[in-house]
C-alpha atoms as a PDB file:
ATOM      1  CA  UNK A   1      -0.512  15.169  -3.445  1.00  0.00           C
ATOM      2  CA  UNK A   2       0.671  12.825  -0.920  1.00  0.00           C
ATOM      3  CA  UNK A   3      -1.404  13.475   2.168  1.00  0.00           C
ATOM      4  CA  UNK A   4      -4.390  14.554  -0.295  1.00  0.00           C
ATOM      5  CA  UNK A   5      -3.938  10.648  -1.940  1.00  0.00           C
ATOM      6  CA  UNK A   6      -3.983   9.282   2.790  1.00  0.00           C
ATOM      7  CA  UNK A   7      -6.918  11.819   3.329  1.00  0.00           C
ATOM      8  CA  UNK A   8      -8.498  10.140   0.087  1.00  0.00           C
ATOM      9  CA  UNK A   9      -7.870   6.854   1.553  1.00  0.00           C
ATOM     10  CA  UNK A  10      -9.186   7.436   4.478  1.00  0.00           C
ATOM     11  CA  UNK A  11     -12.496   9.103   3.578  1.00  0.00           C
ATOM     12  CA  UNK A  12     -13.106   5.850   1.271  1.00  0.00           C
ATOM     13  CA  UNK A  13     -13.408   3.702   4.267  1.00  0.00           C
ATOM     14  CA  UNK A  14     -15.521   2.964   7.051  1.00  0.00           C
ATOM     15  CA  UNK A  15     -13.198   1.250   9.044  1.00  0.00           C
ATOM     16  CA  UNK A  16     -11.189   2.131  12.448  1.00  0.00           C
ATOM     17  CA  UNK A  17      -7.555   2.613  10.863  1.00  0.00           C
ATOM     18  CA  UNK A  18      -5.923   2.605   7.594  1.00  0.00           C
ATOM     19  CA  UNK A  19      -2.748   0.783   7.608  1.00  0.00           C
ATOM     20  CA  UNK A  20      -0.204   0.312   4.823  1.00  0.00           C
ATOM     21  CA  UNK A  21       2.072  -2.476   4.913  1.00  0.00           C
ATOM     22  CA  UNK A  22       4.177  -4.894   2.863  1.00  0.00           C
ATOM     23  CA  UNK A  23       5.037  -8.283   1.776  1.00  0.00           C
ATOM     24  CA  UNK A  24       7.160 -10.202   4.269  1.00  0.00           C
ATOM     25  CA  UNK A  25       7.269  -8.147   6.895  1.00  0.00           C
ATOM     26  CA  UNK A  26       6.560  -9.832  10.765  1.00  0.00           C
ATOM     27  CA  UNK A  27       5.423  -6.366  12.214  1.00  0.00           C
ATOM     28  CA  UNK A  28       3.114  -5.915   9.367  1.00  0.00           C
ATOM     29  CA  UNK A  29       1.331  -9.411  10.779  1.00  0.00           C
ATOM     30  CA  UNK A  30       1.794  -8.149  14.042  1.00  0.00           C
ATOM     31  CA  UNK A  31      -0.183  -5.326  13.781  1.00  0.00           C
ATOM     32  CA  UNK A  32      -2.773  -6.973  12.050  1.00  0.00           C
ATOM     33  CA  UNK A  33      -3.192  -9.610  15.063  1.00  0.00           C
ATOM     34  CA  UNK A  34      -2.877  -6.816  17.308  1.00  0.00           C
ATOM     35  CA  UNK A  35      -5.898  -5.282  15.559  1.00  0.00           C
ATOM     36  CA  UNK A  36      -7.961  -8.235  15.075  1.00  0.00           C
ATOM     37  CA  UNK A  37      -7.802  -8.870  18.775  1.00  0.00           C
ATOM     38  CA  UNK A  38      -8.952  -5.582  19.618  1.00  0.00           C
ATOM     39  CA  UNK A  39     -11.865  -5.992  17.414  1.00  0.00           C
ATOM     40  CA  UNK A  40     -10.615  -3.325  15.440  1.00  0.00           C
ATOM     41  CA  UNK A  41     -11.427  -2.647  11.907  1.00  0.00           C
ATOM     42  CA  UNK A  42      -8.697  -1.883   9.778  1.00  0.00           C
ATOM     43  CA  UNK A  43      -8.845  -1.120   5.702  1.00  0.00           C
ATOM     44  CA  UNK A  44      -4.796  -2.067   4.223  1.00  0.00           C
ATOM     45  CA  UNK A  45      -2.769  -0.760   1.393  1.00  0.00           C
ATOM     46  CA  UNK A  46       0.013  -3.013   0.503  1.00  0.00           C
ATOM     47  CA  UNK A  47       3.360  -0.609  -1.084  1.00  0.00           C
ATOM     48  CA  UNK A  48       4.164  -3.701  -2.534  1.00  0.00           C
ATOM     49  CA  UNK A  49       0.827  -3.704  -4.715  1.00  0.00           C
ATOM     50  CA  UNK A  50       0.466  -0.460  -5.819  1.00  0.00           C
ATOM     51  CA  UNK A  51       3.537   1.632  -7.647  1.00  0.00           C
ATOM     52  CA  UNK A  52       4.638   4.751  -5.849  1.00  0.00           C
ATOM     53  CA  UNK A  53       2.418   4.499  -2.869  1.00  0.00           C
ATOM     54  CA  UNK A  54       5.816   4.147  -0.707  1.00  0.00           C
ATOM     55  CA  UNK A  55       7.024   7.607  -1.575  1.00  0.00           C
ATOM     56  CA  UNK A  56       3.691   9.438  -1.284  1.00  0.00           C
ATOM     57  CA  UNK A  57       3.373   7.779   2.210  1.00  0.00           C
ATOM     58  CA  UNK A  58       6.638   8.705   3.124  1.00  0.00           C
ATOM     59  CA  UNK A  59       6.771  12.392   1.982  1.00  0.00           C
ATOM     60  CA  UNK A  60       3.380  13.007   3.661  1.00  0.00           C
ATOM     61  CA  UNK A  61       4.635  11.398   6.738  1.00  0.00           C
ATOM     62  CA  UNK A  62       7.955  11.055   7.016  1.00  0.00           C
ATOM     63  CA  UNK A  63       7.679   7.271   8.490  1.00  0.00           C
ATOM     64  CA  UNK A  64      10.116   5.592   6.240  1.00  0.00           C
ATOM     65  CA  UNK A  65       9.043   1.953   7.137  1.00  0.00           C
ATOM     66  CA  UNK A  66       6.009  -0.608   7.612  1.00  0.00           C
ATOM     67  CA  UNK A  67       3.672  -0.756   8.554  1.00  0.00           C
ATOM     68  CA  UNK A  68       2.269   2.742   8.704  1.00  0.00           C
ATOM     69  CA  UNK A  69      -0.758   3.447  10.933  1.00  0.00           C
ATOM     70  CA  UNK A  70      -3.487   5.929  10.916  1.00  0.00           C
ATOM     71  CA  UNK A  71      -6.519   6.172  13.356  1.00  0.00           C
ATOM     72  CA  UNK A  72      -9.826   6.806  11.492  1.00  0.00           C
ATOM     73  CA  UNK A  73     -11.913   6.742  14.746  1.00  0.00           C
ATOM     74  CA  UNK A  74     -11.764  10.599  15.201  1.00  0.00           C
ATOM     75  CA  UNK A  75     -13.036  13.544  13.589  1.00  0.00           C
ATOM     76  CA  UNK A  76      -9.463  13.776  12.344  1.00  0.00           C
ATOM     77  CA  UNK A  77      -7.464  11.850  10.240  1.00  0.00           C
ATOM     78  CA  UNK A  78      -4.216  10.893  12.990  1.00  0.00           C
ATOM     79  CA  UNK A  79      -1.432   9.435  12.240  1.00  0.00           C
ATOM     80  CA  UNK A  80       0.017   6.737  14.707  1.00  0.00           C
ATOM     81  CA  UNK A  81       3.445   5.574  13.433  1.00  0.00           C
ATOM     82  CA  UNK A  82       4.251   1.952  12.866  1.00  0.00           C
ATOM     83  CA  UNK A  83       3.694  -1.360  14.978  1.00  0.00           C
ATOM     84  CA  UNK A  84       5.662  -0.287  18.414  1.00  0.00           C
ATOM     85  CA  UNK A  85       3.947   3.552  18.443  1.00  0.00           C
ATOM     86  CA  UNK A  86       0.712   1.798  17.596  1.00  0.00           C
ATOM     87  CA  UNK A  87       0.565  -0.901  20.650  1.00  0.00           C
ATOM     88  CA  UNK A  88       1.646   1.828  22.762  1.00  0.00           C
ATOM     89  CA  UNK A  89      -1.253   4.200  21.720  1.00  0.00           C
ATOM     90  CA  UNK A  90      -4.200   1.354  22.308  1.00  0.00           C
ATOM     91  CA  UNK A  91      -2.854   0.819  25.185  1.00  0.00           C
ATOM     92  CA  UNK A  92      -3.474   4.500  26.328  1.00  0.00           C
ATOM     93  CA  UNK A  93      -6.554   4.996  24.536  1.00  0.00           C
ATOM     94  CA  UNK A  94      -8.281   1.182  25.253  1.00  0.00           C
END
Protein backbone atom coordinates (compact mmCIF):
# COMPACT_ATOMS: atom_id res chain seq x y z
CA UNK A 1 0.00 0.00 0.00
CA UNK A 2 2.66 2.35 0.83
CA UNK A 3 4.87 2.56 -2.22
CA UNK A 4 1.58 1.83 -4.42
CA UNK A 5 0.00 5.30 -2.52
CA UNK A 6 4.34 7.25 -3.76
CA UNK A 7 3.97 5.48 -7.24
CA UNK A 8 0.30 7.02 -7.22
CA UNK A 9 1.72 10.26 -6.33
CA UNK A 10 4.04 10.36 -8.62
CA UNK A 11 2.14 9.32 -11.76
CA UNK A 12 -0.40 12.30 -10.78
CA UNK A 13 2.19 14.84 -11.50
CA UNK A 14 4.03 16.36 -14.16
CA UNK A 15 6.62 17.79 -12.26
CA UNK A 16 10.54 16.96 -11.74
CA UNK A 17 10.34 15.52 -8.02
CA UNK A 18 7.84 14.75 -5.47
CA UNK A 19 8.85 15.85 -2.13
CA UNK A 20 7.10 15.41 1.22
CA UNK A 21 7.82 17.64 3.95
CA UNK A 22 6.51 19.27 7.12
CA UNK A 23 5.61 22.23 9.08
CA UNK A 24 8.58 23.96 10.68
CA UNK A 25 11.19 22.29 9.43
CA UNK A 26 14.48 24.58 7.94
CA UNK A 27 15.63 21.65 5.59
CA UNK A 28 12.18 21.33 4.29
CA UNK A 29 12.71 25.28 3.06
CA UNK A 30 15.99 24.38 2.12
CA UNK A 31 15.21 22.03 -0.29
CA UNK A 32 12.61 23.95 -1.70
CA UNK A 33 15.16 26.99 -2.42
CA UNK A 34 17.51 24.50 -3.54
CA UNK A 35 14.91 23.43 -6.11
CA UNK A 36 13.59 26.66 -7.12
CA UNK A 37 17.08 27.73 -8.02
CA UNK A 38 17.64 24.89 -10.14
CA UNK A 39 14.55 25.62 -11.99
CA UNK A 40 13.27 22.51 -10.86
CA UNK A 41 9.71 21.57 -10.62
CA UNK A 42 8.70 19.97 -7.62
CA UNK A 43 4.87 18.73 -6.62
CA UNK A 44 4.83 18.60 -2.21
CA UNK A 45 2.94 16.54 0.24
CA UNK A 46 2.95 18.02 3.62
CA UNK A 47 2.74 14.78 6.61
CA UNK A 48 1.51 17.41 8.57
CA UNK A 49 -1.69 17.83 6.22
CA UNK A 50 -2.68 14.62 5.46
CA UNK A 51 -3.23 11.71 8.35
CA UNK A 52 -1.01 8.69 8.02
CA UNK A 53 1.01 9.79 5.09
CA UNK A 54 4.19 9.70 7.58
CA UNK A 55 3.97 5.98 8.12
CA UNK A 56 3.18 4.95 4.54
CA UNK A 57 6.26 7.08 3.52
CA UNK A 58 8.29 5.61 5.98
CA UNK A 59 7.46 1.86 5.58
CA UNK A 60 7.89 2.20 1.78
CA UNK A 61 11.13 3.90 2.33
CA UNK A 62 12.52 3.56 5.36
CA UNK A 63 13.61 7.48 5.55
CA UNK A 64 12.26 8.30 8.91
CA UNK A 65 12.54 12.17 8.52
CA UNK A 66 11.81 15.35 6.22
CA UNK A 67 11.88 16.11 3.81
CA UNK A 68 11.71 13.04 1.63
CA UNK A 69 12.79 13.28 -2.03
CA UNK A 70 11.96 11.45 -5.12
CA UNK A 71 13.21 12.18 -8.74
CA UNK A 72 10.36 12.02 -11.32
CA UNK A 73 12.68 12.95 -14.26
CA UNK A 74 13.36 9.24 -15.21
CA UNK A 75 11.56 6.44 -16.57
CA UNK A 76 11.64 5.30 -12.96
CA UNK A 77 10.26 6.47 -9.98
CA UNK A 78 13.91 7.07 -7.67
CA UNK A 79 14.09 7.80 -4.52
CA UNK A 80 16.76 10.43 -3.34
CA UNK A 81 16.69 10.66 0.49
CA UNK A 82 16.26 13.93 2.29
CA UNK A 83 17.87 17.53 1.90
CA UNK A 84 21.83 16.52 2.33
CA UNK A 85 21.46 13.17 -0.18
CA UNK A 86 19.46 15.44 -2.44
CA UNK A 87 22.13 18.49 -2.91
CA UNK A 88 24.62 15.89 -3.27
CA UNK A 89 22.77 14.07 -6.16
CA UNK A 90 22.16 17.52 -8.35
CA UNK A 91 25.29 18.13 -7.92
CA UNK A 92 26.34 14.85 -9.75
CA UNK A 93 23.62 14.78 -12.11
CA UNK A 94 23.50 18.94 -12.99
Amino acid sequence: MSEAMILEHASLTDTDFLIYTGDFCGYCRALKNLLEGKELSYTEYNFDHHDGMRQAVVQATGHRTVPVVFDLRGEQTLFIGGFDETNRYLKKTS
